[in-house]
Protein backbone atom coordinates (compact mmCIF):
# COMPACT_ATOMS: atom_id res chain seq x y z
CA UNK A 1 -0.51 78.67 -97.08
CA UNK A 2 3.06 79.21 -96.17
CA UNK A 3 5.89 78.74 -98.28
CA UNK A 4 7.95 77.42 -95.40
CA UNK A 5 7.08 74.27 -93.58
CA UNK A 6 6.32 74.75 -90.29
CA UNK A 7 7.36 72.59 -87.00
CA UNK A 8 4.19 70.69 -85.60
CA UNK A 9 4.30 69.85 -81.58
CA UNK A 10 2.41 67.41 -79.53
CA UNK A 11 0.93 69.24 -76.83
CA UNK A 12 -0.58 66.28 -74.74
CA UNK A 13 -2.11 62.94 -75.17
CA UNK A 14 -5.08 61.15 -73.53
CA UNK A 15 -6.70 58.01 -73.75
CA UNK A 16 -9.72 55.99 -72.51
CA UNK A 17 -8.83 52.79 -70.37
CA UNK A 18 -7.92 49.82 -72.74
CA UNK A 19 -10.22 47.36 -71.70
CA UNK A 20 -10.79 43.77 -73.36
CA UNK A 21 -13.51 43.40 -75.66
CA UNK A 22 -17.18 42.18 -74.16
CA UNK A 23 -16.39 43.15 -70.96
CA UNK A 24 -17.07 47.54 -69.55
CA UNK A 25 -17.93 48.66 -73.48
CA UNK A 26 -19.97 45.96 -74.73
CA UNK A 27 -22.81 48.21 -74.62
CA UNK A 28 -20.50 51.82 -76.00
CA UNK A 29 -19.94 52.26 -79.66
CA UNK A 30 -16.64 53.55 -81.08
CA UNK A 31 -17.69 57.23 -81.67
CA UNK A 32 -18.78 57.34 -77.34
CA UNK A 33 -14.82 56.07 -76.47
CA UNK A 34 -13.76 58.43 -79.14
CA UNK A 35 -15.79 61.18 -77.61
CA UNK A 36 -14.13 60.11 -74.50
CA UNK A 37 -11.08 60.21 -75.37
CA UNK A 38 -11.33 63.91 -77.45
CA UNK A 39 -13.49 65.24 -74.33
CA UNK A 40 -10.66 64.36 -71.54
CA UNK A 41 -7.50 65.78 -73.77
CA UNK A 42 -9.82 69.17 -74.16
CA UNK A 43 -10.21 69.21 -70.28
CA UNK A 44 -6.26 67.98 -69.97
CA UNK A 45 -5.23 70.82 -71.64
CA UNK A 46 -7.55 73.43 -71.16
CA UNK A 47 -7.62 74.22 -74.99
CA UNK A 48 -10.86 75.55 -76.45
CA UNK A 49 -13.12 74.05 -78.64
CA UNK A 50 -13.41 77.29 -80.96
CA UNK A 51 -9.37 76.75 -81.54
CA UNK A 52 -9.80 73.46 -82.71
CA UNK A 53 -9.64 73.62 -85.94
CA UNK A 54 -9.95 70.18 -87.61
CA UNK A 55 -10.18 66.66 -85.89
CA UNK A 56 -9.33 63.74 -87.54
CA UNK A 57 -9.65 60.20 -86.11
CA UNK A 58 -8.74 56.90 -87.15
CA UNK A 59 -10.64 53.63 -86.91
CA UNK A 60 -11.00 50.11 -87.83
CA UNK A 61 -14.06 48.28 -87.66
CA UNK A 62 -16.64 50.91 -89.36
CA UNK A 63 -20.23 50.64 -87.89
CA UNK A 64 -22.64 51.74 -90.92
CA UNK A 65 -24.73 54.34 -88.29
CA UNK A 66 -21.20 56.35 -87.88
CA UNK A 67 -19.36 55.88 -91.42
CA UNK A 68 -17.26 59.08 -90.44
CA UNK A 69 -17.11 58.33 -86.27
CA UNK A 70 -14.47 61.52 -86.09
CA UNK A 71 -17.80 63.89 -86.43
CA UNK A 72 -19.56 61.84 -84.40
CA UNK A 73 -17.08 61.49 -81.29
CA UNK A 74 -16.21 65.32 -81.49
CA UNK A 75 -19.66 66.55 -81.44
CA UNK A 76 -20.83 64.29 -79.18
CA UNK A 77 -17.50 65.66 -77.15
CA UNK A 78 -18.34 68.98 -77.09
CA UNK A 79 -17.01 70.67 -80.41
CA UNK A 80 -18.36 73.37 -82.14
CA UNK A 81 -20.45 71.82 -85.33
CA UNK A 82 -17.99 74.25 -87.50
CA UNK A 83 -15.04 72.38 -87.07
CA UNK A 84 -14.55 69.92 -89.75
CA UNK A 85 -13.94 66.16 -89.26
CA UNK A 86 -12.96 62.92 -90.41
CA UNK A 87 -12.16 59.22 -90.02
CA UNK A 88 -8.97 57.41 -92.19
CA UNK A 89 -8.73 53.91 -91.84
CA UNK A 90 -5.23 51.63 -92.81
CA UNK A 91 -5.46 48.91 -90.61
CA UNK A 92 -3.72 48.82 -87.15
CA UNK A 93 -1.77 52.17 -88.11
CA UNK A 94 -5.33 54.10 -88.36
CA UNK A 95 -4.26 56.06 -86.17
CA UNK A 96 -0.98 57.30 -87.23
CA UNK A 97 -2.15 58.33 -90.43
CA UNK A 98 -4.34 60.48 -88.60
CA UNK A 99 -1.80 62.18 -86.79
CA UNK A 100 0.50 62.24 -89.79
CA UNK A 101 -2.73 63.92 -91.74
CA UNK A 102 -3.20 66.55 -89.08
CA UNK A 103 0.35 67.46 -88.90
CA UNK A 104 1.11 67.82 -92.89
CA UNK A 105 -2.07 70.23 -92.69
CA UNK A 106 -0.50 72.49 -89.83
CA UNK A 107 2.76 71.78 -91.54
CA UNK A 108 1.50 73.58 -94.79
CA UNK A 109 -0.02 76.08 -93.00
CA UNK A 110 -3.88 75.24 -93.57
CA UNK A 111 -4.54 74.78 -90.24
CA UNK A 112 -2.24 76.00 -86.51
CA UNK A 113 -4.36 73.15 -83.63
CA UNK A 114 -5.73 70.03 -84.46
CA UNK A 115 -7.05 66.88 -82.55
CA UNK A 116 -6.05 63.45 -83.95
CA UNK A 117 -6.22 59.82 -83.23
CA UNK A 118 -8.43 56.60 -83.18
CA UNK A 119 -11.22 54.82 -82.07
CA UNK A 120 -12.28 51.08 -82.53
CA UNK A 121 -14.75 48.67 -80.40
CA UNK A 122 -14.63 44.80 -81.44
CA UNK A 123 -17.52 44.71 -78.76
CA UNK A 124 -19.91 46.58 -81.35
CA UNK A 125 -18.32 44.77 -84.40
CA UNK A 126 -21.07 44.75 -87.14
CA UNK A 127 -22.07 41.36 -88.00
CA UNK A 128 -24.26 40.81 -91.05
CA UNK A 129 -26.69 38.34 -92.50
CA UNK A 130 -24.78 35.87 -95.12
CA UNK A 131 -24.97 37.05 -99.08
CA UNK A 132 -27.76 34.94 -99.95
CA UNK A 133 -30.13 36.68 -97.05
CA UNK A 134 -28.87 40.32 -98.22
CA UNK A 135 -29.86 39.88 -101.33
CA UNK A 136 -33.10 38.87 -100.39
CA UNK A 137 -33.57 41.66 -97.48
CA UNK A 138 -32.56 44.00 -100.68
CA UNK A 139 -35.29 42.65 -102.82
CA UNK A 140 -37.85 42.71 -99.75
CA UNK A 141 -37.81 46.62 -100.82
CA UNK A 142 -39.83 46.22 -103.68
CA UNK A 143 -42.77 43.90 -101.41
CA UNK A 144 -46.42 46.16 -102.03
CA UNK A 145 -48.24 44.39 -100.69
CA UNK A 146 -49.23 41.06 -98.58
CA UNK A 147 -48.82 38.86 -101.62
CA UNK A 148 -45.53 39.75 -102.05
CA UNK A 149 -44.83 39.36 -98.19
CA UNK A 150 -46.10 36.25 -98.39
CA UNK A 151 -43.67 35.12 -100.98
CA UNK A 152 -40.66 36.72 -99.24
CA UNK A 153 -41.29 35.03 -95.76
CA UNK A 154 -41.88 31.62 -98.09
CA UNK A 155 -38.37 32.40 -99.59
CA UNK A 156 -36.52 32.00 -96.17
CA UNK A 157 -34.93 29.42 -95.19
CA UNK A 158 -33.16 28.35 -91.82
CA UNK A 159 -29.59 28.88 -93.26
CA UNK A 160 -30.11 32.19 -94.36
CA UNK A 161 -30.20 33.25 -90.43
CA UNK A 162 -26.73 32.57 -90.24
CA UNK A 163 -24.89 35.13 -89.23
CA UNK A 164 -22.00 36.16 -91.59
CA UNK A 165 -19.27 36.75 -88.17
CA UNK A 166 -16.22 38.28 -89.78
CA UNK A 167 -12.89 37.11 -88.84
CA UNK A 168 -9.49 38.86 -88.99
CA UNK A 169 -8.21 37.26 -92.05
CA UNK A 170 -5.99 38.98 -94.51
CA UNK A 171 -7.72 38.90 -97.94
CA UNK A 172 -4.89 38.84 -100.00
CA UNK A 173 -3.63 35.86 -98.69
CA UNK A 174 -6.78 34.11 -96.51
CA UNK A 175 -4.42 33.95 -93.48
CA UNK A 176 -5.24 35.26 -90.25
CA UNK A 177 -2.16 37.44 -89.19
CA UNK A 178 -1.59 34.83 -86.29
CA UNK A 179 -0.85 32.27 -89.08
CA UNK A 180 1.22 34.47 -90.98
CA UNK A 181 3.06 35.42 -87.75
CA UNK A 182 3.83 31.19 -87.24
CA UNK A 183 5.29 31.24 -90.49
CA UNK A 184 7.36 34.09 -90.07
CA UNK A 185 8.75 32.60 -86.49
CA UNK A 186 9.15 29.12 -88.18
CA UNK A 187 11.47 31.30 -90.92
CA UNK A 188 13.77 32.88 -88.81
CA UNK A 189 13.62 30.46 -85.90
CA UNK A 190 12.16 32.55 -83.13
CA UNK A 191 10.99 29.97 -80.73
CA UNK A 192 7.79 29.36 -78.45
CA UNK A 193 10.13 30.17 -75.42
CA UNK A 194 11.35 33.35 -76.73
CA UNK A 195 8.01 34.47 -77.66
CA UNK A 196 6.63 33.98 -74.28
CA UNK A 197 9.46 35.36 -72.32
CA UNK A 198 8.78 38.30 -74.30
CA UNK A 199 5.41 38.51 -73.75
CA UNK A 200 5.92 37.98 -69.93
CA UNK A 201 8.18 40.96 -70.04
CA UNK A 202 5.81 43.16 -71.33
CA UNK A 203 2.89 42.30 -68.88
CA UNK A 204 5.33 42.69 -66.29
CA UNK A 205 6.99 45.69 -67.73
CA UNK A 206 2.95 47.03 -67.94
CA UNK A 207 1.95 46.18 -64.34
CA UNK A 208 4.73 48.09 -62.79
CA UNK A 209 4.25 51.15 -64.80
CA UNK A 210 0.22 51.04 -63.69
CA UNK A 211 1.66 50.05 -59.95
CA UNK A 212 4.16 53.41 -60.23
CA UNK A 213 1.39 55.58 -61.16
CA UNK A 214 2.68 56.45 -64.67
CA UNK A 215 -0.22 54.98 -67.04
CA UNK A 216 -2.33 56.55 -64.92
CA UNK A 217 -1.06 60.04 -66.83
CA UNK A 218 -2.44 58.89 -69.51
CA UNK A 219 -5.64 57.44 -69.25
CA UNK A 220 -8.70 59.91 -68.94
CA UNK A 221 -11.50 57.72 -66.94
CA UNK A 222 -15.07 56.81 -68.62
CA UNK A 223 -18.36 56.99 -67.19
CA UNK A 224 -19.59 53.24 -68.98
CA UNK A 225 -23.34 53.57 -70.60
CA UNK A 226 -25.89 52.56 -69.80
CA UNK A 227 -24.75 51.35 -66.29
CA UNK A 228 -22.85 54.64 -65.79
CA UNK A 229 -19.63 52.88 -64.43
CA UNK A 230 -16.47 54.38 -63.81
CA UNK A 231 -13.37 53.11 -65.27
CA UNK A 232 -10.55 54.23 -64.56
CA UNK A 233 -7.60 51.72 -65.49
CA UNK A 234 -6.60 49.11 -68.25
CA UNK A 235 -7.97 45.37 -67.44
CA UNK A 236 -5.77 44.01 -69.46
CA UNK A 237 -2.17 43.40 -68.65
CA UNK A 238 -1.55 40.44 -66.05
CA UNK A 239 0.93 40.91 -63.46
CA UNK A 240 0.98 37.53 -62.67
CA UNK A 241 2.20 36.28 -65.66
CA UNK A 242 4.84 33.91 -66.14
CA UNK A 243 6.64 31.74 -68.93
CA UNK A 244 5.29 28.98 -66.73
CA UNK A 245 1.69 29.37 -67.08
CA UNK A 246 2.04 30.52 -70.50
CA UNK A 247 3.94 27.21 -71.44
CA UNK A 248 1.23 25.26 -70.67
CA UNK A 249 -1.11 26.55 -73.69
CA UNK A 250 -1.40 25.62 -76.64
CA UNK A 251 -0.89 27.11 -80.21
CA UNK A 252 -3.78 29.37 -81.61
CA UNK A 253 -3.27 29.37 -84.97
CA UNK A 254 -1.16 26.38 -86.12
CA UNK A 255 -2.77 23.56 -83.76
CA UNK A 256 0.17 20.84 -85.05
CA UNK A 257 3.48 22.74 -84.93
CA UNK A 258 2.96 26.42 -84.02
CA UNK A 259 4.39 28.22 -81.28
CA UNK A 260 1.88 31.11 -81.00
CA UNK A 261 -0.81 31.29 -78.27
CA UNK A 262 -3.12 33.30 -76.82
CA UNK A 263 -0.83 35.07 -74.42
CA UNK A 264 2.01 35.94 -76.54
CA UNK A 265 -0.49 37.58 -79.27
CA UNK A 266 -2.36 40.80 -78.75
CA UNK A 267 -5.88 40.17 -78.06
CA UNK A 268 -9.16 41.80 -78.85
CA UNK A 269 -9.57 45.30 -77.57
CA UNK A 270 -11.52 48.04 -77.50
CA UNK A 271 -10.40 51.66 -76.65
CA UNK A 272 -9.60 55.29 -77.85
CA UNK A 273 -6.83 57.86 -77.99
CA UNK A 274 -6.31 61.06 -79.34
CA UNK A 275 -3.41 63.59 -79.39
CA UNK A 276 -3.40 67.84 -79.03
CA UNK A 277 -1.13 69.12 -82.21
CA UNK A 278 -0.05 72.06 -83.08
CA UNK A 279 2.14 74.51 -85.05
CA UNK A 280 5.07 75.40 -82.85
CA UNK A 281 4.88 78.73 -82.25
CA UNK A 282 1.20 78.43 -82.13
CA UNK A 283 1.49 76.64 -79.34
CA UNK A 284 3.91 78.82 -77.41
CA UNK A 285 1.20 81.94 -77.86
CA UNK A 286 -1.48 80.04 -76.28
CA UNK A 287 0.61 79.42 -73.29
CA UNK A 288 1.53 75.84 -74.10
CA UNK A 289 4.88 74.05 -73.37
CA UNK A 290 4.71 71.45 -76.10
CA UNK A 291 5.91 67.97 -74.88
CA UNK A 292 7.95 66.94 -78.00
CA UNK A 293 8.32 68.04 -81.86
CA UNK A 294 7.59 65.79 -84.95
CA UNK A 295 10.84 65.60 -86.96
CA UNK A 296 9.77 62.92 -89.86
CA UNK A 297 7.76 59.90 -90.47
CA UNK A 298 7.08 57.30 -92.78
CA UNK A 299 4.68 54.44 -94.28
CA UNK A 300 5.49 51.81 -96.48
CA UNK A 301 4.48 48.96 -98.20
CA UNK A 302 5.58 45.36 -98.50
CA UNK A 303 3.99 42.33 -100.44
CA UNK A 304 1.98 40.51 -97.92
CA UNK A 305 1.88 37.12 -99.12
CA UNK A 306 6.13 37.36 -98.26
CA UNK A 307 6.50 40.00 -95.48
CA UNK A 308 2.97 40.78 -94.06
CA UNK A 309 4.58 41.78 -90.79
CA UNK A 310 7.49 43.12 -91.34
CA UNK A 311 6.96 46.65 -92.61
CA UNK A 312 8.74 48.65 -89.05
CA UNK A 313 11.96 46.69 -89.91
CA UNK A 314 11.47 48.97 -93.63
CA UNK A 315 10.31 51.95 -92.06
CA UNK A 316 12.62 52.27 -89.48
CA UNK A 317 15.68 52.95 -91.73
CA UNK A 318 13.65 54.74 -93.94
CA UNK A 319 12.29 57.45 -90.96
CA UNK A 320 16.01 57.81 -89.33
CA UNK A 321 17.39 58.32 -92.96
CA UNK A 322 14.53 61.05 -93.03
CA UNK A 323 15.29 62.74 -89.64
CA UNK A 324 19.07 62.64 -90.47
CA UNK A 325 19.86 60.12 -87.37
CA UNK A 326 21.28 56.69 -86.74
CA UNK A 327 19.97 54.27 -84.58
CA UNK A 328 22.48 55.29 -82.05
CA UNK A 329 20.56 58.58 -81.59
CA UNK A 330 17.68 56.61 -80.70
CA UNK A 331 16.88 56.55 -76.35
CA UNK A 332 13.33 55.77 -76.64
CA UNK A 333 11.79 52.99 -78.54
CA UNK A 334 7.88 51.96 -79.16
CA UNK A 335 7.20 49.44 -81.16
CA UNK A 336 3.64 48.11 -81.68
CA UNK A 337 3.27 44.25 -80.45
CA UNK A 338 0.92 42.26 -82.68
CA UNK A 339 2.40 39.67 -82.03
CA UNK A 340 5.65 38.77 -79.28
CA UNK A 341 7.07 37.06 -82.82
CA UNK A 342 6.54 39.34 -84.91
CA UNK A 343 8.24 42.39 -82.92
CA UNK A 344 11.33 39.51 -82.02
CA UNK A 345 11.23 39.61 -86.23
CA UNK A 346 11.47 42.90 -86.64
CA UNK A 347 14.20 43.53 -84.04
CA UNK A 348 16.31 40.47 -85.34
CA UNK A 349 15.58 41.35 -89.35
CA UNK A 350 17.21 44.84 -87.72
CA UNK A 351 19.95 42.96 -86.48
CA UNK A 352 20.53 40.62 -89.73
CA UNK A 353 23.56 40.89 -91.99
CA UNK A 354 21.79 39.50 -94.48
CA UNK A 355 18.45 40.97 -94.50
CA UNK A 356 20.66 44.78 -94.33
CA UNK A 357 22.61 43.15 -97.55
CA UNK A 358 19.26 41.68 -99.41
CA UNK A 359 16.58 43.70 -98.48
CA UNK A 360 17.91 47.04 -96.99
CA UNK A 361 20.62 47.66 -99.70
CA UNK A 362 23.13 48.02 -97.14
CA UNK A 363 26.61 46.74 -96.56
CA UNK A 364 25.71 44.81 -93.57
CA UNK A 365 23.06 44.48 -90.56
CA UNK A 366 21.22 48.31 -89.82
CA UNK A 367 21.71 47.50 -85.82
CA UNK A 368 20.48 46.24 -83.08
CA UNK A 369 17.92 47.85 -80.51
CA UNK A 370 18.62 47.60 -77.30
CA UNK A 371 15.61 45.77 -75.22
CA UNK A 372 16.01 48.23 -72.13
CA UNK A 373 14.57 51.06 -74.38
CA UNK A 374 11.73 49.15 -75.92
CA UNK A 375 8.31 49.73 -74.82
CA UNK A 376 9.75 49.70 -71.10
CA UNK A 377 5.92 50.81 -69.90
CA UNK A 378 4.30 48.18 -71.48
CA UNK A 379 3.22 47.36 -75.53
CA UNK A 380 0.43 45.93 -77.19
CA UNK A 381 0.33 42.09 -75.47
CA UNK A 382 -0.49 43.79 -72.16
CA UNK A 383 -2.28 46.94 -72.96
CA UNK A 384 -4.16 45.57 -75.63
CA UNK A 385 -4.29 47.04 -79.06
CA UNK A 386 -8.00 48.65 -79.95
CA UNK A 387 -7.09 49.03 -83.95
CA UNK A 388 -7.68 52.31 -84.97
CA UNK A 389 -6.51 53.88 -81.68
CA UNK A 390 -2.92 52.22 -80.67
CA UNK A 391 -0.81 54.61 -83.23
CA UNK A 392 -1.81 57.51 -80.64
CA UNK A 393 -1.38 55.38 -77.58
CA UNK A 394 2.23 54.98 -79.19
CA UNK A 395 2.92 58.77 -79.61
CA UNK A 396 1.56 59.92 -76.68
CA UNK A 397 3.87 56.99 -74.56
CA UNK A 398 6.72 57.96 -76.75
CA UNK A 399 6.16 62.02 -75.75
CA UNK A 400 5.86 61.03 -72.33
CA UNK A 401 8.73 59.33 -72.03
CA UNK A 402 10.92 61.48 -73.38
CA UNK A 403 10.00 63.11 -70.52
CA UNK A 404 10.40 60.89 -67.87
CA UNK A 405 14.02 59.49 -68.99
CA UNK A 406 15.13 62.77 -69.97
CA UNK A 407 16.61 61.79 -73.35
CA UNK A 408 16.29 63.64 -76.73
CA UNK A 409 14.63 61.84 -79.59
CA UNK A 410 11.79 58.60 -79.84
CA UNK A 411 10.90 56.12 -82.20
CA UNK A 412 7.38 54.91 -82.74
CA UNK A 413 6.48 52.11 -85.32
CA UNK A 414 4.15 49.79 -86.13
CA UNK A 415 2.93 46.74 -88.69
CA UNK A 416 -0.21 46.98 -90.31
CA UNK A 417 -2.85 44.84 -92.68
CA UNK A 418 -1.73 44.21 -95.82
CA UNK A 419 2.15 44.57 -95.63
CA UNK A 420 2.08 47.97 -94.24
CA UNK A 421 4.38 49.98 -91.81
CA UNK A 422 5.08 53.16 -90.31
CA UNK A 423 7.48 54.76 -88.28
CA UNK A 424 7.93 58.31 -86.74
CA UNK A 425 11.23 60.32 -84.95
CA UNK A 426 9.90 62.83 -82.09
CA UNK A 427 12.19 64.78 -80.42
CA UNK A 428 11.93 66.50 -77.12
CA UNK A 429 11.61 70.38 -76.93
């Protein structure tokens, strides 16, 4: 390894076509979108699969016939069976430890090209038999003979058929993240109208990017199996979308006095994304022009049962502090959307003398983000969020735009399962 640490690029992102869950990839597992997604960057950039030298994906909901879907999706893609792979898993930012993973290993100097991000499909989301049955399908193991068969099938009952659905709960606390996102609007008084405006504004903010041709750079089409279809865009923002319409539903989580719904929370989605890194001047001998340069990043941990959500408004000062910038720096912002409440939480915690004074150890507020540089293509409530994939959806959108609004450095972030956050600076090259 080197003594010196080395700059890592990101040469290109792709991924598949966010599409919501039971609908094109009901019938795909994870590792086939990841393979996807890994297969399209490889053709995107023209790199070669015997300079590949490590892939490492991120995911969510683990199916027990691919417990490490990174090998899977890259030799289903095409890689060579020599280069080494593997899946990490932290929640909804599964795929930025990935990507933070692969770069600290070019970084060091153990590796010069890697291929990172995530995978997840709710569609294929295991569902089990209750406790009671396991046990009993465990014990059916040690059956010789009809005898014993007998007994086992006389041991059933109609209740142990019941299938054991898991549901997005935190287990810490037993609250679904929706609830703890109604408490945490009911704290610091975001309101149902705020919430949907700002959900309206990203479907609409989503919509015209896809209308202007600019998602379309990132998404890498998938042939659908078994029907072979082609997909080629996101089905999941709404253009038509309006505060309205989304006035009229009611609260998901807290039925009595919430103010989230269905449309101004991220819904079920299944997807994949992955990211080309490399060492800087690496890429520059293969012929590359890398699209931006990772300057520092972050994760960090908060007590969930107080501030499940909030973990960007930590990790943003944290990562700036890091990078040696100030929010002022800042032109391009992406901020994962869980929830429209919980990213209007994070932006007024930001904002809040008192949360810079208790909980930042500051003097006053950190600042305010301006909302004409925050996820201006789109976030999570219209693109949908497939969990172990959106961290590279974020970088790649972050790279891009850099691009596009020809402006210096980038912010990603994003919440997490219990009380996590992260948050990386990128800065054009």
């Amino acid at each position: 390894m080197n003594d010196k640490l080395r700059n890592v690029v990101i040469v290109d992102g792709v991924r598949t076509p966010f599409l919501r869950s039971g609908t094109d990839y009901q019938d795909m597992m994870a590792y086939e979108l990841g393979a996807a997604a890994i297969k399209n960057l490889m053709h995107k950039t023209a790199i070669r699969t015997s300079q590949i030298e490590q892939v490492i994906m991120g995911t969510v909901i683990h199916n027990i016939r691919t417990p490490n879907v990174a090998r899977e999706s890259a030799l289903i893609a095409g890689l060579s069976p020599f280069t080494p792979a593997h899946t990490v898993s932290q929640a909804c930012i599964s795929a930025n430890v990935a990507i933070s993973h692969a770069a600290d290993m070019i970084r060091l100097g153990s590796i010069d090209v890697a291929i990172a991000g995530g995978t997840d499909s709710v569609s294929d989301i295991p569902i089990a038999f209750n406790k009671k049955m396991r046990k009993k399908l465990f014990n059916a193991r040690k059956i010789k003979n009809f005898g014993d068969t007998l007994k086992f099938v006389s041991s059933l009952r109609l209740s142990d058929f019941k299938p054991d659905v898991p549901d997005i709960t935190e287990f810490t606390t037993g609250l679904s993240m929706g609830q703890d996102a109604d408490l945490l609007a009911a704290k610091l008084n975001i309101t149902r109208a705020e919430q949907d405006e700002y959900a309206v504004r990203s479907h609409k903010l989503a919509a015209k990017a896809a209308e202007l041709g600019i998602l379309a750079n990132e998404i890498a089409k998938v042939e659908t199996l078994p029907k072979y279809k082609t997909v080629i865009e996101d089905n999941t923002y709404r253009a038509d979308s309006s505060v309205e319409k989304l006035a009229k539903l009611r609260p998901a989580f807290d039925k009595r006095n919430g103010t989230l719904t269905a449309a101004n929370s991220s819904f079920l989605t299944d997807g994949a994304g992955a990211v080309l890194l490399m060492e800087e001047e690496k890429a520059i001998e293969l012929g590359y022009q890398p699209k931006a340069r990772i300057k520092s990043y972050t994760f960090v941990g908060r007590d969930p049962k107080k501030e499940l959500l909030l973990g960007p408004a930590y990790a943003i000062p944290k990562v700036l502090k890091l990078a040696g910038l100030s929010l002022g720096d800042i032109d391009v912002f992406e901020i994962h959307e869980a929830f429209a409440a919980q990213v209007l939480a994070v932006l007024k915690s930001l904002n809040s003398d008192s949360f810079g004074k208790d909980n930042l150890g500051l003097k006053g507020k950190f600042g305010e983000i301006p909302i004409e540089k925050l996820n201006i293509w789109g976030g999570s409530l219209s693109l949908g969020h497939p969990f172990g994939a959106t961290g590279a959806r974020l970088l790649t959108t972050a790279a891009n735009r850099l691009i596009y609004e020809d402006k210096q450095f980038a912010i990603l972030a994003a919440c997490a399962a219990g009380g996590h956050g992260h948050a990386m600076v990128i800065e054009r090259i």
